[in-house]
N, C-alpha and C. Protein backbone atom coordinates (compact mmCIF):
# COMPACT_ATOMS: atom_id res chain seq x y z
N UNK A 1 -31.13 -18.96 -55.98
CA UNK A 1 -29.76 -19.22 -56.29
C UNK A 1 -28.97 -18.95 -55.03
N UNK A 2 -28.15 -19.74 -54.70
CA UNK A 2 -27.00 -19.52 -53.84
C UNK A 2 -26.05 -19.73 -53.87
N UNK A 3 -25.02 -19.01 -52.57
CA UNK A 3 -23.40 -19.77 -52.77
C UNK A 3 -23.32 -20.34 -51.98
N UNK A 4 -22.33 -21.18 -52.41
CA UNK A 4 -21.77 -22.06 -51.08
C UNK A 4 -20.52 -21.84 -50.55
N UNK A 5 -20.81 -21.82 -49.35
CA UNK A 5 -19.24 -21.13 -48.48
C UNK A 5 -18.69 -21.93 -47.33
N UNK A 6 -17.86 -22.44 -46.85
CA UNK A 6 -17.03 -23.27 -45.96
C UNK A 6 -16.33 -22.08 -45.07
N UNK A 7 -16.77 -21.74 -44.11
CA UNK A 7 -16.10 -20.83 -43.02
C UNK A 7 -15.08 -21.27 -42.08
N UNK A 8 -13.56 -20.41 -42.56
CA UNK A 8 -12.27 -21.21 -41.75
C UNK A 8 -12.73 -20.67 -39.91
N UNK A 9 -12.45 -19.23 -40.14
CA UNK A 9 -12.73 -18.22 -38.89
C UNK A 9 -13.51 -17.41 -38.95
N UNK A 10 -13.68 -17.39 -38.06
CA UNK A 10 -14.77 -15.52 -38.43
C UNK A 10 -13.97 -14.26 -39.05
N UNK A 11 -14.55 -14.06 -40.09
CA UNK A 11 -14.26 -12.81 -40.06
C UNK A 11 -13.50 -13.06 -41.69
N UNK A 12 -13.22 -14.40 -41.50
CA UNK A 12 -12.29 -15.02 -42.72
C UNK A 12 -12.85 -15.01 -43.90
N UNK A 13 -14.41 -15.65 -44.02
CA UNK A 13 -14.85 -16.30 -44.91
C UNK A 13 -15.55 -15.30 -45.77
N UNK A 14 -15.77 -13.98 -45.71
CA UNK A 14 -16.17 -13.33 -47.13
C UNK A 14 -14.84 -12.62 -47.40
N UNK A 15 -13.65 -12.18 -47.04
CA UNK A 15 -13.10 -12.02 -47.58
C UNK A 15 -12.08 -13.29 -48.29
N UNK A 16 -11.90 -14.34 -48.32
CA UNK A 16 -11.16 -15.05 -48.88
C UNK A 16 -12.09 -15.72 -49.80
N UNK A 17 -13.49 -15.22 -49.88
CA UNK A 17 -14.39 -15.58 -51.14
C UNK A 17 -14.23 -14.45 -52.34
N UNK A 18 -14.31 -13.02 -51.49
CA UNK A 18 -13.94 -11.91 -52.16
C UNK A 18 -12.87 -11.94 -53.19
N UNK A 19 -11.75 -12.29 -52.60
CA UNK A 19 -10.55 -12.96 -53.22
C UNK A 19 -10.70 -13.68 -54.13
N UNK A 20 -11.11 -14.96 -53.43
CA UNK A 20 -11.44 -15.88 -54.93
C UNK A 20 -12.04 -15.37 -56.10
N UNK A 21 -13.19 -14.86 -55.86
CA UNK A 21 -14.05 -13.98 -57.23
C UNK A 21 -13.56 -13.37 -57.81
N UNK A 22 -12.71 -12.15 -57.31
CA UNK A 22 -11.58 -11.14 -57.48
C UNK A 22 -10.63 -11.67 -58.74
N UNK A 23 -9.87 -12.25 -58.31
CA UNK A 23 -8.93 -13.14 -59.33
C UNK A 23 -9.53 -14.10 -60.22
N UNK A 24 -10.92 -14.34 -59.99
CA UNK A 24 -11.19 -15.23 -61.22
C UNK A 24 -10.52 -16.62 -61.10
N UNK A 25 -10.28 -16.88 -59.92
CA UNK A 25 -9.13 -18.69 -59.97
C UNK A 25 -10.23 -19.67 -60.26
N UNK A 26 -10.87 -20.24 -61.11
CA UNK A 26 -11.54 -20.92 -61.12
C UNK A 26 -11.20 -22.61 -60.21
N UNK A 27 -10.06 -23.42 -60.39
CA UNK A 27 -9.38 -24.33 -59.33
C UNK A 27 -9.75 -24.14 -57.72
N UNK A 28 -9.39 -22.71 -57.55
CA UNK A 28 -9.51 -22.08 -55.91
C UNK A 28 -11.04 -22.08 -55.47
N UNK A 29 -11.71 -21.51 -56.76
CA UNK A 29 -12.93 -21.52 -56.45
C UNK A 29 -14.23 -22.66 -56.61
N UNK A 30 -13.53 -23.45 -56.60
CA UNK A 30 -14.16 -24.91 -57.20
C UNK A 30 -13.59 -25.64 -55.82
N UNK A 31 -12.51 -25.67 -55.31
CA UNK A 31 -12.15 -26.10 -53.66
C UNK A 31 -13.04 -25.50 -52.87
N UNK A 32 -13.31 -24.15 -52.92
CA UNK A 32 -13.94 -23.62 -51.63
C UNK A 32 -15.17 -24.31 -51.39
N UNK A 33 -15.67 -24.15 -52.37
CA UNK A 33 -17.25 -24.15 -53.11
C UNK A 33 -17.75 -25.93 -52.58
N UNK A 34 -16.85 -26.29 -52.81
CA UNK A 34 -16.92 -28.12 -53.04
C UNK A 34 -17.20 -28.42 -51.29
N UNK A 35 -16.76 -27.75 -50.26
CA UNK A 35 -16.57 -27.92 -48.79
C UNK A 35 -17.53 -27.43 -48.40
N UNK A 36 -18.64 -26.80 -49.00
CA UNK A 36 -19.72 -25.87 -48.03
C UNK A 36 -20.61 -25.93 -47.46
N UNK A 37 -21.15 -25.27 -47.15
CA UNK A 37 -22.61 -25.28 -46.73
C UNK A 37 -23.24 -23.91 -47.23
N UNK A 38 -24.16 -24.32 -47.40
CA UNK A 38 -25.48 -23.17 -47.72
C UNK A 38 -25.78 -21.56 -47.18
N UNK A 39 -25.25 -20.73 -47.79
CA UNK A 39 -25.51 -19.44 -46.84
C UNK A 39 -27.07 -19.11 -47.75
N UNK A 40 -27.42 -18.62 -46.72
CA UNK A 40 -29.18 -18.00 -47.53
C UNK A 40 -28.42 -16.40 -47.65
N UNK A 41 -29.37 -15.57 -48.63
CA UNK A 41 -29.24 -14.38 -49.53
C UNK A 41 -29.03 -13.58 -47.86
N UNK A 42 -29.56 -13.57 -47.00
CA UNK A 42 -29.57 -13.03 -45.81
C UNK A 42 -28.79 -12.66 -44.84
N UNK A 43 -27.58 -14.26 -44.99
CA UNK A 43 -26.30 -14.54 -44.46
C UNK A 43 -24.76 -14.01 -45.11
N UNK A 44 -25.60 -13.01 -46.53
CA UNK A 44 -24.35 -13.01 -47.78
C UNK A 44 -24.59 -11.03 -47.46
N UNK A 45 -23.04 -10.91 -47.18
CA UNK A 45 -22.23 -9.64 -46.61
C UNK A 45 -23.13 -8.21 -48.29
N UNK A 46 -23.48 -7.03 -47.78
CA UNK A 46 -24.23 -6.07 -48.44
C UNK A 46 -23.11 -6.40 -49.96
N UNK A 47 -22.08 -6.07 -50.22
CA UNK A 47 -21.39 -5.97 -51.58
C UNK A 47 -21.39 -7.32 -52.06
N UNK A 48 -21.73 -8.54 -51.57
CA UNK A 48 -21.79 -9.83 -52.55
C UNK A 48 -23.76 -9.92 -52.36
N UNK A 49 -24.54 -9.41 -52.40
CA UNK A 49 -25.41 -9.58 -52.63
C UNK A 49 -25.90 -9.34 -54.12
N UNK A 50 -26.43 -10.05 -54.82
CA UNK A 50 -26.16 -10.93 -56.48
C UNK A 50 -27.96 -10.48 -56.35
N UNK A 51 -28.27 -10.57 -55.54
CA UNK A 51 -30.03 -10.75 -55.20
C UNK A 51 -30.66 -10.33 -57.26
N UNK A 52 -30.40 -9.22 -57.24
CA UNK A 52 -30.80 -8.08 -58.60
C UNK A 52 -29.90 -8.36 -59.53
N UNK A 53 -28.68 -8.36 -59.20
CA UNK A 53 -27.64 -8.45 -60.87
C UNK A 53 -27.59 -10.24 -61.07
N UNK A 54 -27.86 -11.09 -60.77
CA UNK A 54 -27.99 -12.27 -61.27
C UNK A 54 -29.40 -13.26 -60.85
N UNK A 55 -30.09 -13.88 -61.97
CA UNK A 55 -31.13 -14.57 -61.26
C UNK A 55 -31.95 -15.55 -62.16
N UNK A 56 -32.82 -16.03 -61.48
CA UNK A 56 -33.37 -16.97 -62.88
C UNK A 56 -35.44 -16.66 -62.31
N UNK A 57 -35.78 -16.35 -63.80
CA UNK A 57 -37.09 -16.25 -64.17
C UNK A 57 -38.13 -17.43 -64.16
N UNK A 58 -38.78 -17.96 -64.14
CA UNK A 58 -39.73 -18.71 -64.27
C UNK A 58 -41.25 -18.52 -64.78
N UNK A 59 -41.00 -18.37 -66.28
CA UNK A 59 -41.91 -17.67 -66.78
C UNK A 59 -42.94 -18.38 -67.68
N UNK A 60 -44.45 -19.07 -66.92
CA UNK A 60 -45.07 -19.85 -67.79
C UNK A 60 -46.59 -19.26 -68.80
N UNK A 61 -46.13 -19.72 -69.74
CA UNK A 61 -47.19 -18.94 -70.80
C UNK A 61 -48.61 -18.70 -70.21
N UNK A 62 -49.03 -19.33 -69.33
CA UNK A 62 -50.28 -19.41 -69.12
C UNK A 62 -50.38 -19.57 -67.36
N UNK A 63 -50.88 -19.01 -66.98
CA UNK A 63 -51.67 -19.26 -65.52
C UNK A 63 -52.46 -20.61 -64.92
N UNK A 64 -53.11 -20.73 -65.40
CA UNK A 64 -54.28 -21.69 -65.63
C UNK A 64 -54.77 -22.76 -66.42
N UNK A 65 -54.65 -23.83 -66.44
CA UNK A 65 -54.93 -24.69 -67.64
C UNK A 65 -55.66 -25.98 -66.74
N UNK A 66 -56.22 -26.06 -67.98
CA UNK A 66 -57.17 -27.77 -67.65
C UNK A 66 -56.51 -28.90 -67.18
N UNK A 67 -57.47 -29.98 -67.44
CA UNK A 67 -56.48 -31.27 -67.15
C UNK A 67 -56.24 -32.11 -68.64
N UNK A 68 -54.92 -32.14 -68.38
CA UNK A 68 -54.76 -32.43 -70.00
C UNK A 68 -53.73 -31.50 -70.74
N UNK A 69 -54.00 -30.26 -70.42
CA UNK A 69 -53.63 -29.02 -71.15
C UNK A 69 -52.16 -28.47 -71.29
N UNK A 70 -52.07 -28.05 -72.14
CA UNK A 70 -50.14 -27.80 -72.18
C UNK A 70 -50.09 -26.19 -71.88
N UNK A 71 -48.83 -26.52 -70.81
CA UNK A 71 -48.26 -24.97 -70.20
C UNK A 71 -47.05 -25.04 -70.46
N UNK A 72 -46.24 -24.01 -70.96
CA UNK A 72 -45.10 -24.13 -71.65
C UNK A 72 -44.04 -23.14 -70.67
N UNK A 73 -43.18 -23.92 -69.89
CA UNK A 73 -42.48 -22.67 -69.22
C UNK A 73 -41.06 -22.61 -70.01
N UNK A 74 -40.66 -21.01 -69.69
CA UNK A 74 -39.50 -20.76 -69.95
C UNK A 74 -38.74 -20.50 -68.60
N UNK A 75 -37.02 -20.99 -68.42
CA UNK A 75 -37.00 -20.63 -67.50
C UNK A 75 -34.97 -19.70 -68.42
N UNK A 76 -35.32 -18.50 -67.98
CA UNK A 76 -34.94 -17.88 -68.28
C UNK A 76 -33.77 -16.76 -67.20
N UNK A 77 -32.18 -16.93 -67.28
CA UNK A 77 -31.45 -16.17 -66.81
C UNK A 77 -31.02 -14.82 -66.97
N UNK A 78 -31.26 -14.09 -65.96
CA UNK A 78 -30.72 -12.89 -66.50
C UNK A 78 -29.60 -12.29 -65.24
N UNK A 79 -28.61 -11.22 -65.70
CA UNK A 79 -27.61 -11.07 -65.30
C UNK A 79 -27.17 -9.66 -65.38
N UNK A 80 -26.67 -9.14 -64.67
CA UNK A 80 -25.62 -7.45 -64.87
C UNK A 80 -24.25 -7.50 -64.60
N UNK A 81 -24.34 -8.64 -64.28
CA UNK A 81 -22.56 -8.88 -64.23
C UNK A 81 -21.76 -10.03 -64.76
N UNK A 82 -20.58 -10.05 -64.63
CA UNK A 82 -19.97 -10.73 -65.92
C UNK A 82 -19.87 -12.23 -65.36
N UNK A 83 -20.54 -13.36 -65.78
CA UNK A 83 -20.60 -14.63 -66.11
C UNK A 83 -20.20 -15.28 -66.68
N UNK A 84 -19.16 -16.62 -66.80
CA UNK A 84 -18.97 -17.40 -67.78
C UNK A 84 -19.81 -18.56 -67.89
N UNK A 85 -20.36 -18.95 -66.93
CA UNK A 85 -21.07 -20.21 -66.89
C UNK A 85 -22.01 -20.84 -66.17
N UNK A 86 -22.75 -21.76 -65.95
CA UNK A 86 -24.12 -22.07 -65.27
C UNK A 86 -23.85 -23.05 -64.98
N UNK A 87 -24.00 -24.01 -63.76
CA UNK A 87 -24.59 -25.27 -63.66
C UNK A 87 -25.81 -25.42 -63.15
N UNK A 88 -26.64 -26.62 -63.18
CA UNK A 88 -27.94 -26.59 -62.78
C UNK A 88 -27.72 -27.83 -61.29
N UNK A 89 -27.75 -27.40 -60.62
CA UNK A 89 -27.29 -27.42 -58.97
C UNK A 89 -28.76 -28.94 -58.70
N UNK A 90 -30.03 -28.31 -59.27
CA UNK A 90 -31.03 -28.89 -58.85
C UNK A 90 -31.91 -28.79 -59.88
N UNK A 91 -32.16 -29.60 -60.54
CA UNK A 91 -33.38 -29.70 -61.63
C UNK A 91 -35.01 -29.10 -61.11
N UNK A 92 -35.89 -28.93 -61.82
CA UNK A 92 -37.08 -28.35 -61.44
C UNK A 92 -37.77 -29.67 -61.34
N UNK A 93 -39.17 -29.77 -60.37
CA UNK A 93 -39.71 -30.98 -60.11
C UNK A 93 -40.99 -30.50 -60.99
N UNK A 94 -42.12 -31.28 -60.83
CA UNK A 94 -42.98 -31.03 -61.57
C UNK A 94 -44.30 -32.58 -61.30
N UNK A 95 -44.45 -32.33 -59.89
CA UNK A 95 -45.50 -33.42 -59.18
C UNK A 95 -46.38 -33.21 -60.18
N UNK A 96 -47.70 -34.00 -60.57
CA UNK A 96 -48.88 -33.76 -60.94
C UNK A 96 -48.98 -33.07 -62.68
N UNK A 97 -47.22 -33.46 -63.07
CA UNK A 97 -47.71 -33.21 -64.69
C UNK A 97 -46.78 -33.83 -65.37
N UNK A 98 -47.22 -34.44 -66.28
CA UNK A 98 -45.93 -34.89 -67.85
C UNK A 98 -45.74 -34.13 -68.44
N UNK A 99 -44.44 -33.98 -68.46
CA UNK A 99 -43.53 -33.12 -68.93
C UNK A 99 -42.34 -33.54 -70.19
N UNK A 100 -42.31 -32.61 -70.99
CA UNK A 100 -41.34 -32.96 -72.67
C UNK A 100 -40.99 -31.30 -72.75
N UNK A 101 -39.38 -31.88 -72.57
CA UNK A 101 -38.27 -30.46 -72.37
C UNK A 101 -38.29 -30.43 -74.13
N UNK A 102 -38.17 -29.27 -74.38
CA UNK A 102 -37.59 -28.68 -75.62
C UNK A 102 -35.85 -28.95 -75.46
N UNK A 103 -35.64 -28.96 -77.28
CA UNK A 103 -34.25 -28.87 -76.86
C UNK A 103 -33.65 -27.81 -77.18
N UNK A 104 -32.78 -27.10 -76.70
CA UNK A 104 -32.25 -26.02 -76.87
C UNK A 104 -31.01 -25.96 -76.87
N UNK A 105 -30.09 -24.78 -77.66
CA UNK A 105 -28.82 -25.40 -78.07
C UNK A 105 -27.52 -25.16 -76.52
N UNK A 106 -26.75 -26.08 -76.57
CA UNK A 106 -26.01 -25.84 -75.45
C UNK A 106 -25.55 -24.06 -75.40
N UNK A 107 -25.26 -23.64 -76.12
CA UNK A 107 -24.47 -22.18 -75.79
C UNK A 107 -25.67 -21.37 -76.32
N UNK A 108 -26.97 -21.21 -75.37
CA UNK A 108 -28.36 -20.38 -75.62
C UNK A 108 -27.53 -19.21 -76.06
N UNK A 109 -28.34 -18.42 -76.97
CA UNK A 109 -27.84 -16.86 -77.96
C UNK A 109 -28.69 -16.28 -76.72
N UNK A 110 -27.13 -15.31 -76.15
CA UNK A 110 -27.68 -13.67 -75.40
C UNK A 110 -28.47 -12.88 -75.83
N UNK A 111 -29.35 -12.24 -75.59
CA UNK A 111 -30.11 -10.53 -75.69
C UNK A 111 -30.16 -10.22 -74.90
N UNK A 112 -30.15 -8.79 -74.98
CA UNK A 112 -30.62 -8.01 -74.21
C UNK A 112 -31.86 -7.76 -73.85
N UNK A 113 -32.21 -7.73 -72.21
CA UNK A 113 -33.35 -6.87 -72.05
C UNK A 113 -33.26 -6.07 -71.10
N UNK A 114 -34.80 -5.58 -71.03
CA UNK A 114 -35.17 -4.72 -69.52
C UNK A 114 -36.16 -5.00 -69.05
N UNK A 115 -35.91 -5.35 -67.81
CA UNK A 115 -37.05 -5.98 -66.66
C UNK A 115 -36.70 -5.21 -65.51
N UNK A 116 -38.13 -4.58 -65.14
CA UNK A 116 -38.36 -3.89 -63.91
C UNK A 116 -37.38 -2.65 -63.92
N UNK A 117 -37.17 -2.55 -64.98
CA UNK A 117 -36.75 -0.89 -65.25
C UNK A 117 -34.85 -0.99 -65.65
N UNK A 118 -34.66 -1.97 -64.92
CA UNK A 118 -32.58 -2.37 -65.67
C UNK A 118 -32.61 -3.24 -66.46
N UNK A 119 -31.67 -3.30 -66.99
CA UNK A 119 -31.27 -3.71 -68.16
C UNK A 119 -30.07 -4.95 -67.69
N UNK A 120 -30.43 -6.49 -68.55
CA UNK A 120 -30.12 -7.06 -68.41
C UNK A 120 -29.44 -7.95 -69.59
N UNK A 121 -28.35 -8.89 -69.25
CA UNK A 121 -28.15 -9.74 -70.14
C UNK A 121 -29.08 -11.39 -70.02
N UNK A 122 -29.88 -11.74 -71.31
CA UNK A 122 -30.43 -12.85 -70.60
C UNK A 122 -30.00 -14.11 -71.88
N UNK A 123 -30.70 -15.15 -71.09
CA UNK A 123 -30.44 -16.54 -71.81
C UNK A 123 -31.92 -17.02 -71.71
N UNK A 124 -32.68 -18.09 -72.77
CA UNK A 124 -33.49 -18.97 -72.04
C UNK A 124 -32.58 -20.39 -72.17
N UNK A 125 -32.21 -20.58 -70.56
CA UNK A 125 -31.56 -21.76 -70.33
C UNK A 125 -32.32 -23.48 -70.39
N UNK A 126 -34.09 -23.23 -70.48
CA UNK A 126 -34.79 -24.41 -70.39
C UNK A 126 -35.72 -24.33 -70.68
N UNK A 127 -36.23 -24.81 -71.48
CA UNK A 127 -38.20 -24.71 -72.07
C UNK A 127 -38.48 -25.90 -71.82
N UNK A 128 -39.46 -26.05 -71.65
CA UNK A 128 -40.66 -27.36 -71.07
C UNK A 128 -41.80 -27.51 -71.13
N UNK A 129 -42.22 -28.76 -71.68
CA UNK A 129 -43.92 -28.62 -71.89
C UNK A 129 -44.49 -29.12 -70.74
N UNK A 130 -45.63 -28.81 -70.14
CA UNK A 130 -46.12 -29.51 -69.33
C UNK A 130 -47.39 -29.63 -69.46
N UNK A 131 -47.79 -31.28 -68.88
CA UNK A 131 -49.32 -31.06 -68.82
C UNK A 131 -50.04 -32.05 -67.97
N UNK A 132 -50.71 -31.11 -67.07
CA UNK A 132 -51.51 -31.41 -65.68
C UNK A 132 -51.75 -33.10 -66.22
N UNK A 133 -51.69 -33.91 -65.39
CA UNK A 133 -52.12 -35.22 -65.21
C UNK A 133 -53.67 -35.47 -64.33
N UNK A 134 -53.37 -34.75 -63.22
CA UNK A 134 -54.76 -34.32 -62.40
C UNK A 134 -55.16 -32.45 -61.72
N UNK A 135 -56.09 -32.72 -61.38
CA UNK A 135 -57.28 -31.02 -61.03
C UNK A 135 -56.73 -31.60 -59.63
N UNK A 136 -57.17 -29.31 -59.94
CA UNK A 136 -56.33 -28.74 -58.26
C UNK A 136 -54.65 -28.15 -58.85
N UNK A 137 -54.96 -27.25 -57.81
CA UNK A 137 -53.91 -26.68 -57.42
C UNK A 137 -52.03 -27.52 -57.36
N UNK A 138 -51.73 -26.96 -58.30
CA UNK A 138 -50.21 -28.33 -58.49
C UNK A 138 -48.95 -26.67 -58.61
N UNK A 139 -48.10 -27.31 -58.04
CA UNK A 139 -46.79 -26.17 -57.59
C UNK A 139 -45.49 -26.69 -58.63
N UNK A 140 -44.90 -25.58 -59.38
CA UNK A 140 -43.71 -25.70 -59.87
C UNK A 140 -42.68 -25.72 -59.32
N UNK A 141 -41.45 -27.06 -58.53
CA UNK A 141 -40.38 -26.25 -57.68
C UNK A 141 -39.18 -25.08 -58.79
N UNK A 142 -38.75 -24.43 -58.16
CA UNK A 142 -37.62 -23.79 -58.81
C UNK A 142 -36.18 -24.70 -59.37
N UNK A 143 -36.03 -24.01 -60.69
CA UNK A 143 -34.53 -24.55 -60.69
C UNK A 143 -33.45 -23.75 -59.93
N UNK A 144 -32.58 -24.51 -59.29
CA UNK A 144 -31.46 -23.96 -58.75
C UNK A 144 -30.16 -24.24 -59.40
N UNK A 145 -29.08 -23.49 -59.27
CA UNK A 145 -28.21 -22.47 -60.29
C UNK A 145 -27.13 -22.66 -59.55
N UNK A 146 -26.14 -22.69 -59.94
CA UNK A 146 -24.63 -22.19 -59.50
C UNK A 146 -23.58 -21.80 -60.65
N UNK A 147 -23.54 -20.19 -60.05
CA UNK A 147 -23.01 -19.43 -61.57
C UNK A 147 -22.02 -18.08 -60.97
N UNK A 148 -20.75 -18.94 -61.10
CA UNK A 148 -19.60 -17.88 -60.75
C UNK A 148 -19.94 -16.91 -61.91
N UNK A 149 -20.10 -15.21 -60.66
CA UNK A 149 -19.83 -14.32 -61.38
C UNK A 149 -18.68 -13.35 -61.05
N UNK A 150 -18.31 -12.51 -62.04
CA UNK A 150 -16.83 -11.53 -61.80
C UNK A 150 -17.60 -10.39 -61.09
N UNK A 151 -16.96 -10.25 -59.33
CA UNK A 151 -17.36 -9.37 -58.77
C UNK A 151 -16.71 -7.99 -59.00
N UNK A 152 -16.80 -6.91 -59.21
CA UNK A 152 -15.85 -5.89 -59.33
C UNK A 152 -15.30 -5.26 -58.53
């Protein structure tokens, strides 16, 4: 997951993102956002690092399957900070299998969990069946996300 940031000056551009988040302007923050370019998790200042309190899971029932065989992923959001909404930036690819999405209801029901010891708010935002077309080794890409959250 990433943000996207448009840098006026140095020195400018995490605090007038700070800002934006801050106030919640959704308009302001839909301009910035719309002009950007790509910062990697690396390039994003220690207090907007989201790395742990927001993220998405990719969790498939099974490891291993034949050719033929159905693997069922969930791909599942979880969060520690306050979110109103998701877009899906980039769909997941899926070379080397046919695939039949479940449908799931637009406003997925929250629970709670705990993963890796914190406690999270989650969603499953996408279920999917899949099943290998051909043998060998075949790669899931990730879905990618864009999900204003309220920084504090």
């Amino acid at each position: 997951m990433g943000l996207a940031c448009a840098p006026q000056s140095e020195g400018s551009l995490f605090k007038k993102l700070n800002n934006i988040l801050r106030r919640g302007d959704a308009e302001a923050e839909r301009l910035f956002f719309d002009k950007a370019k790509h910062l990697t998790k690396n390039e994003l200042p220690q207090q907007l690092n989201l790395e742990d309190k927001v993220f998405v899971r990719t969790i498939p029932d099974k490891q291993r399957v034949q050719q033929g065989e159905q693997v069922t992923i969930l791909y599942k959001l979880y969060w520690s900070v306050g979110i109103a909404s998701y877009d899906v930036v980039k769909a997941p690819t899926y070379e080397g299998f046919w695939t039949e999405d479940f449908e799931l209801p637009k406003q997925p029901p929250v629970t709670p969990e705990e993963y890796q010891g914190k406690r999270y708010q989650t969603a499953t935002i996408k279920k999917t069946a899949l099943f290998a077309t051909q043998s060998g080794k075949l790669k899931v890409e990730p879905i990618q996300l864009r999900c204003p959250v309220q920084v504090p």
